[in-house]
Protein backbone atom coordinates (compact mmCIF):
# COMPACT_ATOMS: atom_id res chain seq x y z
CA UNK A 1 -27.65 -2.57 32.18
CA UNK A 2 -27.03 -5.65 29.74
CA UNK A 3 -23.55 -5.93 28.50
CA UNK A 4 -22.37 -8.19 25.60
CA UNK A 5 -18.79 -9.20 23.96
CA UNK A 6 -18.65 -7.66 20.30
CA UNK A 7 -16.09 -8.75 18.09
CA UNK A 8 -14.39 -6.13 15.62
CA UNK A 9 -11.10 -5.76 14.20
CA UNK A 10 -9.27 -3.29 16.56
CA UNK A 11 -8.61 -1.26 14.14
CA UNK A 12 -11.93 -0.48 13.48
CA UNK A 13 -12.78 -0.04 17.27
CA UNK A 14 -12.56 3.71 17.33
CA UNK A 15 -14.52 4.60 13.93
CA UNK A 16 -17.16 3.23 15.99
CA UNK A 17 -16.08 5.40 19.79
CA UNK A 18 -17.48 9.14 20.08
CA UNK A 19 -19.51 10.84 17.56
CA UNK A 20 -19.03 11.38 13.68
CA UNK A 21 -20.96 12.63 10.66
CA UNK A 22 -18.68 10.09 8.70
CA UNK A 23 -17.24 6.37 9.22
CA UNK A 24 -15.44 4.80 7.04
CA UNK A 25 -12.99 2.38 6.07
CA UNK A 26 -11.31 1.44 3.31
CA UNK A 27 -8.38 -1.20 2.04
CA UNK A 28 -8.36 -4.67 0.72
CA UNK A 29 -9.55 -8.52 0.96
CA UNK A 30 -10.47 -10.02 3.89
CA UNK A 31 -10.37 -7.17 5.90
CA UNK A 32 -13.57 -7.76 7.63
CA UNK A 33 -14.70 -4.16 6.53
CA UNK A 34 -17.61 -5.19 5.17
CA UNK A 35 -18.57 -7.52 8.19
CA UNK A 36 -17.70 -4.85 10.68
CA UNK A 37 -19.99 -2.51 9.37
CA UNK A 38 -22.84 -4.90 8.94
CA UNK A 39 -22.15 -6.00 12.31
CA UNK A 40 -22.45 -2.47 14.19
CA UNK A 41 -25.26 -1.42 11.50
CA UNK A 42 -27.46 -4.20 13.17
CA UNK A 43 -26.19 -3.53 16.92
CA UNK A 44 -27.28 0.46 16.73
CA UNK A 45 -30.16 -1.08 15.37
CA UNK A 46 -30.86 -3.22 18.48
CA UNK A 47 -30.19 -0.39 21.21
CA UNK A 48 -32.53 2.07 19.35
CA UNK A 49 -35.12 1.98 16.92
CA UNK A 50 -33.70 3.51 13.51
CA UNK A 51 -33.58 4.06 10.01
CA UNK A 52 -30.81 2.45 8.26
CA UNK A 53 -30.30 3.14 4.41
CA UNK A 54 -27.96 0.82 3.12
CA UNK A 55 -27.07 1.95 -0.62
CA UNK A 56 -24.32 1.95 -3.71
CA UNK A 57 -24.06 3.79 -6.47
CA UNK A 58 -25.94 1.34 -9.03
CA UNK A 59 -28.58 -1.27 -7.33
CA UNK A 60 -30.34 -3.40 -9.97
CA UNK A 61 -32.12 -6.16 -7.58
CA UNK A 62 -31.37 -7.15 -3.85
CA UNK A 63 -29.21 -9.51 -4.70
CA UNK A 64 -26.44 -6.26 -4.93
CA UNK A 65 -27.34 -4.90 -1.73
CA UNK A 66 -25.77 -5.99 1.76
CA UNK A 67 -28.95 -7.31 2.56
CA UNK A 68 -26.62 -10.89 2.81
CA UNK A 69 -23.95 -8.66 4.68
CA UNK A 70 -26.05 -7.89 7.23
CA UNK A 71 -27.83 -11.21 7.38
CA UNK A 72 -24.72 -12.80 8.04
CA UNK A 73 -23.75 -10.31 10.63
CA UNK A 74 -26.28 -11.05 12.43
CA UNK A 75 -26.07 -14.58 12.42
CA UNK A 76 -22.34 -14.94 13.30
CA UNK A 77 -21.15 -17.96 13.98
CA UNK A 78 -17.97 -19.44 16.39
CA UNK A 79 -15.53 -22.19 14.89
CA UNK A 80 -17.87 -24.71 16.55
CA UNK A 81 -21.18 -23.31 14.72
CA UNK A 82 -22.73 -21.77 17.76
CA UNK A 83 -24.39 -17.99 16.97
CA UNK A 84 -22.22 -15.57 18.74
CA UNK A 85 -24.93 -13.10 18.69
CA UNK A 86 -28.56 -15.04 19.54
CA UNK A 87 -29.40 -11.85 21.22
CA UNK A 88 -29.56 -10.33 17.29
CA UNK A 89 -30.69 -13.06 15.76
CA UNK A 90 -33.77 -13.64 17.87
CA UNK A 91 -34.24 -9.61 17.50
CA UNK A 92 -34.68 -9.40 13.87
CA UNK A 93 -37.05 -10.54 11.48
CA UNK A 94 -35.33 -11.30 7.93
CA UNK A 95 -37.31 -11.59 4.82
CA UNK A 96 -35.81 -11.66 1.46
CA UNK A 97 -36.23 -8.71 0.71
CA UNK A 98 -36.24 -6.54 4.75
CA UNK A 99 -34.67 -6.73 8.04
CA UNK A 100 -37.26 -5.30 10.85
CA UNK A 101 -36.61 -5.03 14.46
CA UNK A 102 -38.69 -5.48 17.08
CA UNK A 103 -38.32 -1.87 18.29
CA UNK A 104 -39.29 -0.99 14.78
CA UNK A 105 -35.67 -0.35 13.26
CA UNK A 106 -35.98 -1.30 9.60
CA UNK A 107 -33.55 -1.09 6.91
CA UNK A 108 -33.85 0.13 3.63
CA UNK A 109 -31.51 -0.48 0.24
CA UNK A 110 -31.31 1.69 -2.30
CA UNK A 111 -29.21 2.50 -5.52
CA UNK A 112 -27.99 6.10 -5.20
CA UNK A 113 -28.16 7.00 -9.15
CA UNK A 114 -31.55 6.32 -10.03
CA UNK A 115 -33.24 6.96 -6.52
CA UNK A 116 -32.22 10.44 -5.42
CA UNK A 117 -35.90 11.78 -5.62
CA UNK A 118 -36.78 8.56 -4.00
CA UNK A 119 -34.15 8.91 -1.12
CA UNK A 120 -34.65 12.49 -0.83
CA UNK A 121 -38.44 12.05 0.27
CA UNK A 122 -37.52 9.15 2.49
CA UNK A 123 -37.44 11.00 5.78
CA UNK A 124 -35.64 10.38 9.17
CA UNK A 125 -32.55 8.20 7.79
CA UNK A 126 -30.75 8.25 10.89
CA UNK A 127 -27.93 5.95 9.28
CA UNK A 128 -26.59 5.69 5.31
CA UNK A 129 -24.24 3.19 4.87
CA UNK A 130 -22.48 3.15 1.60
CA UNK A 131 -20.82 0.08 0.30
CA UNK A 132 -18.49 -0.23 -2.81
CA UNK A 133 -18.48 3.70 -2.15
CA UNK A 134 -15.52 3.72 -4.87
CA UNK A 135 -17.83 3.93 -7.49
CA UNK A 136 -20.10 6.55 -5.84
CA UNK A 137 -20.24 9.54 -8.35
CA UNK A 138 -19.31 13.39 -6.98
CA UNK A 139 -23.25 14.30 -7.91
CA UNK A 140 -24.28 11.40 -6.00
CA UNK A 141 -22.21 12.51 -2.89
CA UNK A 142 -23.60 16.54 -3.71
CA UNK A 143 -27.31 14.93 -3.72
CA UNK A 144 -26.98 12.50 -0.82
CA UNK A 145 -24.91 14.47 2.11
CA UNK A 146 -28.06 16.97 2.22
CA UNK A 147 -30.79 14.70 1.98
CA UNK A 148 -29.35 12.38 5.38
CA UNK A 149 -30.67 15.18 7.43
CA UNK A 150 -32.18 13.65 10.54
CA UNK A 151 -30.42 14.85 13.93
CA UNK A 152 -27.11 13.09 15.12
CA UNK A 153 -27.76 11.05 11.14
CA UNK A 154 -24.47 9.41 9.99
CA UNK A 155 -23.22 8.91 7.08
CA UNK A 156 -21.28 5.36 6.56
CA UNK A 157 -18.94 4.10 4.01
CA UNK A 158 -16.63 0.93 3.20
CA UNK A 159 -14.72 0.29 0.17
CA UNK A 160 -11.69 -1.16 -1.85
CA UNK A 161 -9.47 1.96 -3.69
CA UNK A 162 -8.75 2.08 -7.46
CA UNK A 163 -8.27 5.75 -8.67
CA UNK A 164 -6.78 8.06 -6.68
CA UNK A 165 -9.10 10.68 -8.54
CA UNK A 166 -12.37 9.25 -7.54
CA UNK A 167 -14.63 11.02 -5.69
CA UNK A 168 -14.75 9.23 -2.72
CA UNK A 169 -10.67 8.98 -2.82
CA UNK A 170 -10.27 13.07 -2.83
CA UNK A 171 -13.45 13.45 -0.55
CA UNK A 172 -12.63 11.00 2.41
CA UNK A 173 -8.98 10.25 2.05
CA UNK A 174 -6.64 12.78 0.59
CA UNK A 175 -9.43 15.85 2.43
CA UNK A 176 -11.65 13.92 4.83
CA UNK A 177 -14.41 16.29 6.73
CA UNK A 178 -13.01 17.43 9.98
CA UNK A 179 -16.27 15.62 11.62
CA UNK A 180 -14.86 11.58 10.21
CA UNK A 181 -13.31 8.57 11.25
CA UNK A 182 -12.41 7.03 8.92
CA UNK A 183 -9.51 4.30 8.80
CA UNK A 184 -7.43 2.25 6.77
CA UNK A 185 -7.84 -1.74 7.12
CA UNK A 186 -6.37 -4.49 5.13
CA UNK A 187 -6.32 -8.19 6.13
CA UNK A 188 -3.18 -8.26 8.47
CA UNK A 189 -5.66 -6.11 10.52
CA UNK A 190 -7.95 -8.46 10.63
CA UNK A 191 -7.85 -11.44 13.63
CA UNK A 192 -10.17 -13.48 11.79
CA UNK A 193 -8.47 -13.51 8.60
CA UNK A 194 -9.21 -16.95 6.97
CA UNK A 195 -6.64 -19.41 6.86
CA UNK A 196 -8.14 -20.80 2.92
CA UNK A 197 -7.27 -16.84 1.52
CA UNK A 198 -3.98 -17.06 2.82
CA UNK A 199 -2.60 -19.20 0.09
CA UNK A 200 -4.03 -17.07 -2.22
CA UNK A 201 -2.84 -13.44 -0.86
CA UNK A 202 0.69 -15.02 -0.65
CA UNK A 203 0.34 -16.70 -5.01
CA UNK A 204 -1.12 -13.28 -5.80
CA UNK A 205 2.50 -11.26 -4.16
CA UNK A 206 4.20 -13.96 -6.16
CA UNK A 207 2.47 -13.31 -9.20
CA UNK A 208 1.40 -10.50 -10.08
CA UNK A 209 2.74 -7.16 -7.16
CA UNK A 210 0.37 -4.47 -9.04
CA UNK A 211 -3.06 -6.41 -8.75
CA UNK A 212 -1.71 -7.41 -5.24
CA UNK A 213 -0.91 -4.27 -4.14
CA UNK A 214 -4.55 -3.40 -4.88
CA UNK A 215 -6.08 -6.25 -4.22
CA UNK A 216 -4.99 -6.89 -0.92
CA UNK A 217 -3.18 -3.80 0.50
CA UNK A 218 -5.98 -0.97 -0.45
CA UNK A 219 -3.68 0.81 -2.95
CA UNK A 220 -5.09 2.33 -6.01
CA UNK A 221 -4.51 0.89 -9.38
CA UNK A 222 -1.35 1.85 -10.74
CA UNK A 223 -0.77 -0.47 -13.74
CA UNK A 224 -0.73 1.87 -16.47
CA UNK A 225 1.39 2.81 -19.39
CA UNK A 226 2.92 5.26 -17.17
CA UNK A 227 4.31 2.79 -15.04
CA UNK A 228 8.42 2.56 -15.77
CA UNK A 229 9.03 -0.74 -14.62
CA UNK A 230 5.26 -2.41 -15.70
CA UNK A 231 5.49 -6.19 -15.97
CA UNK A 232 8.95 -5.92 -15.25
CA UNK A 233 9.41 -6.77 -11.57
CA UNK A 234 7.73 -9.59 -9.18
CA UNK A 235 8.29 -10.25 -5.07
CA UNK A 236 9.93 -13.51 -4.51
CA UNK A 237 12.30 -14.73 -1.80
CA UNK A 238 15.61 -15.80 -3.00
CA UNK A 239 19.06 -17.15 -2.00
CA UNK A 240 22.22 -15.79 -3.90
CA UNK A 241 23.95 -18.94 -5.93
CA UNK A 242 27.33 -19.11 -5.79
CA UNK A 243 27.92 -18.55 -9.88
CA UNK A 244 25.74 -15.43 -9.57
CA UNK A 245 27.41 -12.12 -10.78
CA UNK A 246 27.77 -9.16 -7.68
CA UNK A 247 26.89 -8.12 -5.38
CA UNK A 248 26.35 -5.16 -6.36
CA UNK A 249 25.95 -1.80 -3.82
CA UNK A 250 24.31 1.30 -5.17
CA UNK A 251 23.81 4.43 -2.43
CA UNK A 252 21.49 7.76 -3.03
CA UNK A 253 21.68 10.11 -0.74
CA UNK A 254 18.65 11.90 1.28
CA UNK A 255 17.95 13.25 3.94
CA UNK A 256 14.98 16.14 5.03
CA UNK A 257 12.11 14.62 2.69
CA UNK A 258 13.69 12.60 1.18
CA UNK A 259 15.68 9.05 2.32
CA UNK A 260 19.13 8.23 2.37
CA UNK A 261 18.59 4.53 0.34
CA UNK A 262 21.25 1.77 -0.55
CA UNK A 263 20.66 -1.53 -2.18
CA UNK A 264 22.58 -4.89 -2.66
CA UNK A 265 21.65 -6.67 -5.77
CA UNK A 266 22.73 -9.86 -7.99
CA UNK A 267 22.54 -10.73 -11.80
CA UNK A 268 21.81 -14.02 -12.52
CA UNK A 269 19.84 -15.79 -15.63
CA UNK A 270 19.49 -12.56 -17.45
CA UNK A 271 17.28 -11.34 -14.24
CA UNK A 272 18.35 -8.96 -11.79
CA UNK A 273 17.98 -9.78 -8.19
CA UNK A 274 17.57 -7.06 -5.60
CA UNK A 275 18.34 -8.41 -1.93
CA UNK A 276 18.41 -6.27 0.47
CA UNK A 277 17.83 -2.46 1.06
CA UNK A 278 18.63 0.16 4.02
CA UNK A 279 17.31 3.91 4.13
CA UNK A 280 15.32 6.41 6.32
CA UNK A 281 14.48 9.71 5.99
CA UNK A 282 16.50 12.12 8.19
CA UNK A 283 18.93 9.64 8.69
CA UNK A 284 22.39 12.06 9.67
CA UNK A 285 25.68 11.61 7.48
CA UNK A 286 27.54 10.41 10.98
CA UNK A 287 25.00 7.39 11.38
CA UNK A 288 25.12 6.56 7.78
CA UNK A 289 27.88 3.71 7.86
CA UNK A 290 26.70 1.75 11.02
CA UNK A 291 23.28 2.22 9.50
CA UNK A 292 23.77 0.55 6.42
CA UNK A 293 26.35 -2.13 7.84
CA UNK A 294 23.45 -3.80 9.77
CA UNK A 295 21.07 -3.38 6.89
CA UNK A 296 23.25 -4.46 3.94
CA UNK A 297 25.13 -7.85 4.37
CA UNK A 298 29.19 -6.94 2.67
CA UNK A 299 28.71 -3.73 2.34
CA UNK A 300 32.32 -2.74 3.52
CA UNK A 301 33.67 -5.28 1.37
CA UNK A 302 32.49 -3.98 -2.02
CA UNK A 303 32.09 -1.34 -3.94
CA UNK A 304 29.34 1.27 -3.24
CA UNK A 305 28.61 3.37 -5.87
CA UNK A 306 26.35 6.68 -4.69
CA UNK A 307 25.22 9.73 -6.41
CA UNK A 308 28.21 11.69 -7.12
CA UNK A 309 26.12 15.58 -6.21
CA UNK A 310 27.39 14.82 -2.61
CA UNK A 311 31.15 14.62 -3.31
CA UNK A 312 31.47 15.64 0.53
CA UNK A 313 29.19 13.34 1.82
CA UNK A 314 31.08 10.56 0.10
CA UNK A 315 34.67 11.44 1.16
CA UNK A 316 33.28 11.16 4.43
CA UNK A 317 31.87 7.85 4.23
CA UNK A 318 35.39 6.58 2.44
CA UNK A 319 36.99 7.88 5.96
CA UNK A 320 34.11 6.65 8.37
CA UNK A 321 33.42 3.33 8.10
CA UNK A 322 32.47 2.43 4.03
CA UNK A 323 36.15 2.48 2.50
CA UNK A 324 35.05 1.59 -0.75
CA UNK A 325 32.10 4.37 -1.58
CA UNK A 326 33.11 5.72 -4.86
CA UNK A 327 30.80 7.76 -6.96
CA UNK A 328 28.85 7.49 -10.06
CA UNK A 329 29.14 9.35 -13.67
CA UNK A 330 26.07 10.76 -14.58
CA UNK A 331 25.48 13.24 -17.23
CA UNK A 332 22.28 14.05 -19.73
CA UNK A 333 20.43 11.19 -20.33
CA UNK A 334 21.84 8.89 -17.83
CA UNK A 335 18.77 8.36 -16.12
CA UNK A 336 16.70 7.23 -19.46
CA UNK A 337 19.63 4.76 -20.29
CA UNK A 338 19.42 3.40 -16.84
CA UNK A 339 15.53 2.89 -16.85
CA UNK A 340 16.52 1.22 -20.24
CA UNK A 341 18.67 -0.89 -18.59
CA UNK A 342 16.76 -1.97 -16.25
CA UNK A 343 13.99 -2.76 -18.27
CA UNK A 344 16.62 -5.07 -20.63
CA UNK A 345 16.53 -7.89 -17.72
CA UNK A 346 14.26 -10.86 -18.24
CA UNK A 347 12.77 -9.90 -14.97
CA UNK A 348 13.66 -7.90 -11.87
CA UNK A 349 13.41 -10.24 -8.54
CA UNK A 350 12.55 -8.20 -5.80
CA UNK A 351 12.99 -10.16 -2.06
CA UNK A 352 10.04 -9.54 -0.03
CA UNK A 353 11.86 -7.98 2.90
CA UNK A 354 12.56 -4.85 0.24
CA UNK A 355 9.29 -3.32 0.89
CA UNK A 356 10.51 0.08 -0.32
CA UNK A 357 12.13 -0.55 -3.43
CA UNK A 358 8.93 -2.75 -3.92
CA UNK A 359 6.85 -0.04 -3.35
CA UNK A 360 9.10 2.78 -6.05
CA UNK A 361 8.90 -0.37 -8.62
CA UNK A 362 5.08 0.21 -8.27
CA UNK A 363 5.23 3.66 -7.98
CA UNK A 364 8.17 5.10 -10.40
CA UNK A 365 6.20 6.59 -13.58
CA UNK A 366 6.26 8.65 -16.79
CA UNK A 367 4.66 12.17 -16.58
CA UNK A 368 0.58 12.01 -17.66
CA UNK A 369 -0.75 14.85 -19.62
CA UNK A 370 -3.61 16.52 -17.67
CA UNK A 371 -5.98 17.30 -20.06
CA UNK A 372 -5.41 14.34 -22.61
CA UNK A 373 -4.23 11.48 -20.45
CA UNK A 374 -1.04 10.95 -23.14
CA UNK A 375 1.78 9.33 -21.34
CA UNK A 376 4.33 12.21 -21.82
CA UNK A 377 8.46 11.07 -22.18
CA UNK A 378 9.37 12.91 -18.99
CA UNK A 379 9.91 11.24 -15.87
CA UNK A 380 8.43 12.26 -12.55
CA UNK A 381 10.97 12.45 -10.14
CA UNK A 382 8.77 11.15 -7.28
CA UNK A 383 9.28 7.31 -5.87
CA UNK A 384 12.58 6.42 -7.57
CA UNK A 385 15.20 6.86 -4.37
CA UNK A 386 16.12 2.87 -4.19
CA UNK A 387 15.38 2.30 -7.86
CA UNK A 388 18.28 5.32 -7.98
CA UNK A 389 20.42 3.09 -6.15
CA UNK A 390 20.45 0.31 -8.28
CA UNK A 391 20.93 2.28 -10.58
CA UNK A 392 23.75 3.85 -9.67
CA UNK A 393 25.05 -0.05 -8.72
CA UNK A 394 24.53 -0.81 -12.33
CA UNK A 395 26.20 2.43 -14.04
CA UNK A 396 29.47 0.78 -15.30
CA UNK A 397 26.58 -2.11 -16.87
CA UNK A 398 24.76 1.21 -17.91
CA UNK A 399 27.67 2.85 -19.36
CA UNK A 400 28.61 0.21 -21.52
CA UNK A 401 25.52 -0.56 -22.64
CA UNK A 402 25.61 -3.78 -21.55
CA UNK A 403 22.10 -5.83 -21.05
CA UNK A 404 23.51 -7.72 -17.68
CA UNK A 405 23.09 -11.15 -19.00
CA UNK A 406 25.48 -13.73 -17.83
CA UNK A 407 28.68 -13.73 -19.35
CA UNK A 408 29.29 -10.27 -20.51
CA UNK A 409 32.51 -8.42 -18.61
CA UNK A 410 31.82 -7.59 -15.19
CA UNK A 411 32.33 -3.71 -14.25
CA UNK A 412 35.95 -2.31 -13.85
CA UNK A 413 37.35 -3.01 -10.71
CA UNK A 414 38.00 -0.52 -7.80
CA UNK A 415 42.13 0.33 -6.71
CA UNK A 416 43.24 -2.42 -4.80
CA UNK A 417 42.50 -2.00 -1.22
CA UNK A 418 43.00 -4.20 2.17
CA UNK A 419 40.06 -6.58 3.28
CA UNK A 420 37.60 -5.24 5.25
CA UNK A 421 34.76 -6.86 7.78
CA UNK A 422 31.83 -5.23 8.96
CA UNK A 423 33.26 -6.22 12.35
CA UNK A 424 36.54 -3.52 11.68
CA UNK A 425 34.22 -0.85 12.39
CA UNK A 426 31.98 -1.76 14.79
CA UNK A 427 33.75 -0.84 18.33
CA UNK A 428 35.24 2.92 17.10
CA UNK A 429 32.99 5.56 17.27
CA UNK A 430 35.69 8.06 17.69
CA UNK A 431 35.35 9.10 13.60
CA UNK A 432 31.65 10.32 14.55
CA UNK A 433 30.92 14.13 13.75
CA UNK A 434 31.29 16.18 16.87
């Protein structure tokens, strides 16, 4: 038996392992996807002769086929311009408009939406692959599952997210068939990922989160005019200045489905600056302190201001380890004038280690009528647990109806109370819960 070295992204290694109806991956740039597919399209190809449809939703001409996916696949090169693959590339005979091997395995590309009687009579389409399968229509997916018939026939996909109610979306991700594999794969799972879109990935975090988020991390596209904090908010590392107004500590508690999440912010500039965060889900009331003392920088020198519905929870932390948890006043309306708040800053600074709150700032959105698509003046409680938090940090800002720009009178200041280090609390456990 002849062997031979295939390289894939290890991630994608086990789409590939055991049998499947459906493969599939999905995500962002330079994921090697694409490639991958191409790739293993052209090396089932090789060990037996098949039929291969490669299709989309809309094909005017060749040229929007992976007809050049697979081409280049098949001529893979090393760094040093050798072809990994000779093996392929002295199998196959490329035209401009076919691929044939020599054991008679051709493949075929088609447009889904105006060839369905075409596809349907093309018989014994062992493989479909579907590229750019976001766009694929639900009566294309009805018309093409049936018609890839053949025994042990597969049916292939690869593509980038944008709704979360496409199609493909409900079909393969949020209810994929029992018989898939289907995975996942963005460009920090890829070991070729080119050095040139580097630079790139890292300006498009910088400026613009939403289009990176989608871009390059396979999430669907969430800039709407349901978004809270659209435009708002960017990623960028920063280092507190010593004129800069804070910190400020903000704490909402969790804990079953929800997480237990604290940040540490700044104001500076008219911008507010969100440093560092701390939270888990099922994280227990006992670990709380130590938790956040590792995670937050000062915490048990400063004020902490948490969601004043656990009045227990807090007079424990006072006694355990974060002396200066106090809570917050909220009443009717409190969380409008806070999302007004924090929409008054210039801009919100997010550091890049604060993945989560990152994530919420993204996420955290205005109810969408269902049948209309009106952006209704009710907010979802869903993805706001460390955008509580600041919050929270904020409320005597809030209260006053201050903006937060340099200058204005910082918040009243907590009773008097002794200096405290994070390394007072760090060798007695004997306050833990029994």
């Amino acid at each position: 038996m002849t062997t031979a070295r295939v390289e894939l992204p290890p991630k994608l290694i086990p789409v590939f392992v055991g049998a499947a109806r459906y493969r599939g991956a999905y995500g962002g740039r330079g994921s090697g996807k694409s490639r991958g597919f191409a790739l293993m399209a052209a090396i089932r190809g090789y060990a037996e002769s098949l039929r291969i449809l490669c299709a989309r939703e809309l094909q005017n001409s060749l040229k929007d086929s992976v007809h050049a996916e697979v081409v280049a696949a098949i001529h893979s090169e090393d760094e040093n311009g050798n072809l990994l693959y000779p093996w392929l590339a002295d199998f196959y005979e490329i035209g401009e408009s076919f691929i044939r091997g020599k054991n008679g395995t051709e493949f075929l590309f088609k447009g889904l939406r105006h060839n369905y009687q075409q596809i349907k009579s093309t018989s014994g389409v062992n493989i479909c692959w579907v590229e750019e399968a976001e766009t694929v229509s639900e009566q294309s997916w009805k018309n093409l599952a049936p018609t890839i018939r053949a025994p042990g026939s597969e049916i292939w996909l690869t593509w980038n997210p944008e709704s979360e109610d496409s199609p493909t979306h409900k079909r393969f991700v949020l209810d994929p068939p029992a018989n898939s594999k289907i995975v996942r794969l963005n460009y920090n799972d890829n070991p070729w990922f080119p050095p040139e879109l580097e630079e790139e990935r890292k300006n498009d975090l910088r400026r613009d989160p939403d289009y990176y988020a989608h871009i390059w991390e396979g999430e669907c596209v969430t800039r709407t005019d349901a978004q809270i904090l659209a435009g708002k908010w960017e990623i960028q590392d920063f280092e507190p200045g010593e004129d800069w107004d804070g910190p400020y500590f903000g704490l909402d508690f969790g804990f079953a489905n929800d997480p237990t999440a604290a940040t540490k912010s700044w104001i500076h500039d008219d911008c507010l600056f969100i440093e560092y965060e701390g939270g888990d889900v099922g994280l227990e009331l006992d670990d709380t302190p130590a938790f956040l003392r590792e995670r937050l920088p000062g915490i048990t020198q400063h004020t902490v201001r948490a969601d004043n519905a656990r009045p227990e929870s807090i007079s424990f932390l006072k006694r355990h380890g974060l002396p200066r948890v106090i809570s917050v006043k909220k009443g009717k309306g409190s969380v409008e004038s806070g999302i007004q708040h924090l929409r008054s800053y210039r801009k919100i600074i997010i550091h890049s280690r604060c993945e989560e709150t990152a994530r919420e700032a993204r996420l955290y959105s205005y109810k969408v009528d269902r049948l209309t698509g009106d952006v209704l003046p009710v907010i979802v409680d869903l993805n706001n647990h460390y955008i509580d938090s600041v919050r929270y940090a904020l409320e005597p800002l809030i209260s006053q109806g201050m903006s937060g720009m340099p200058g204005a009178p910082p918040p009243p200041k907590p009773d008097p109370l002794e200096d405290y280090t994070d390394d007072d609390f760090e060798a007695d456990d004997s306050w833990k819960m029994a």
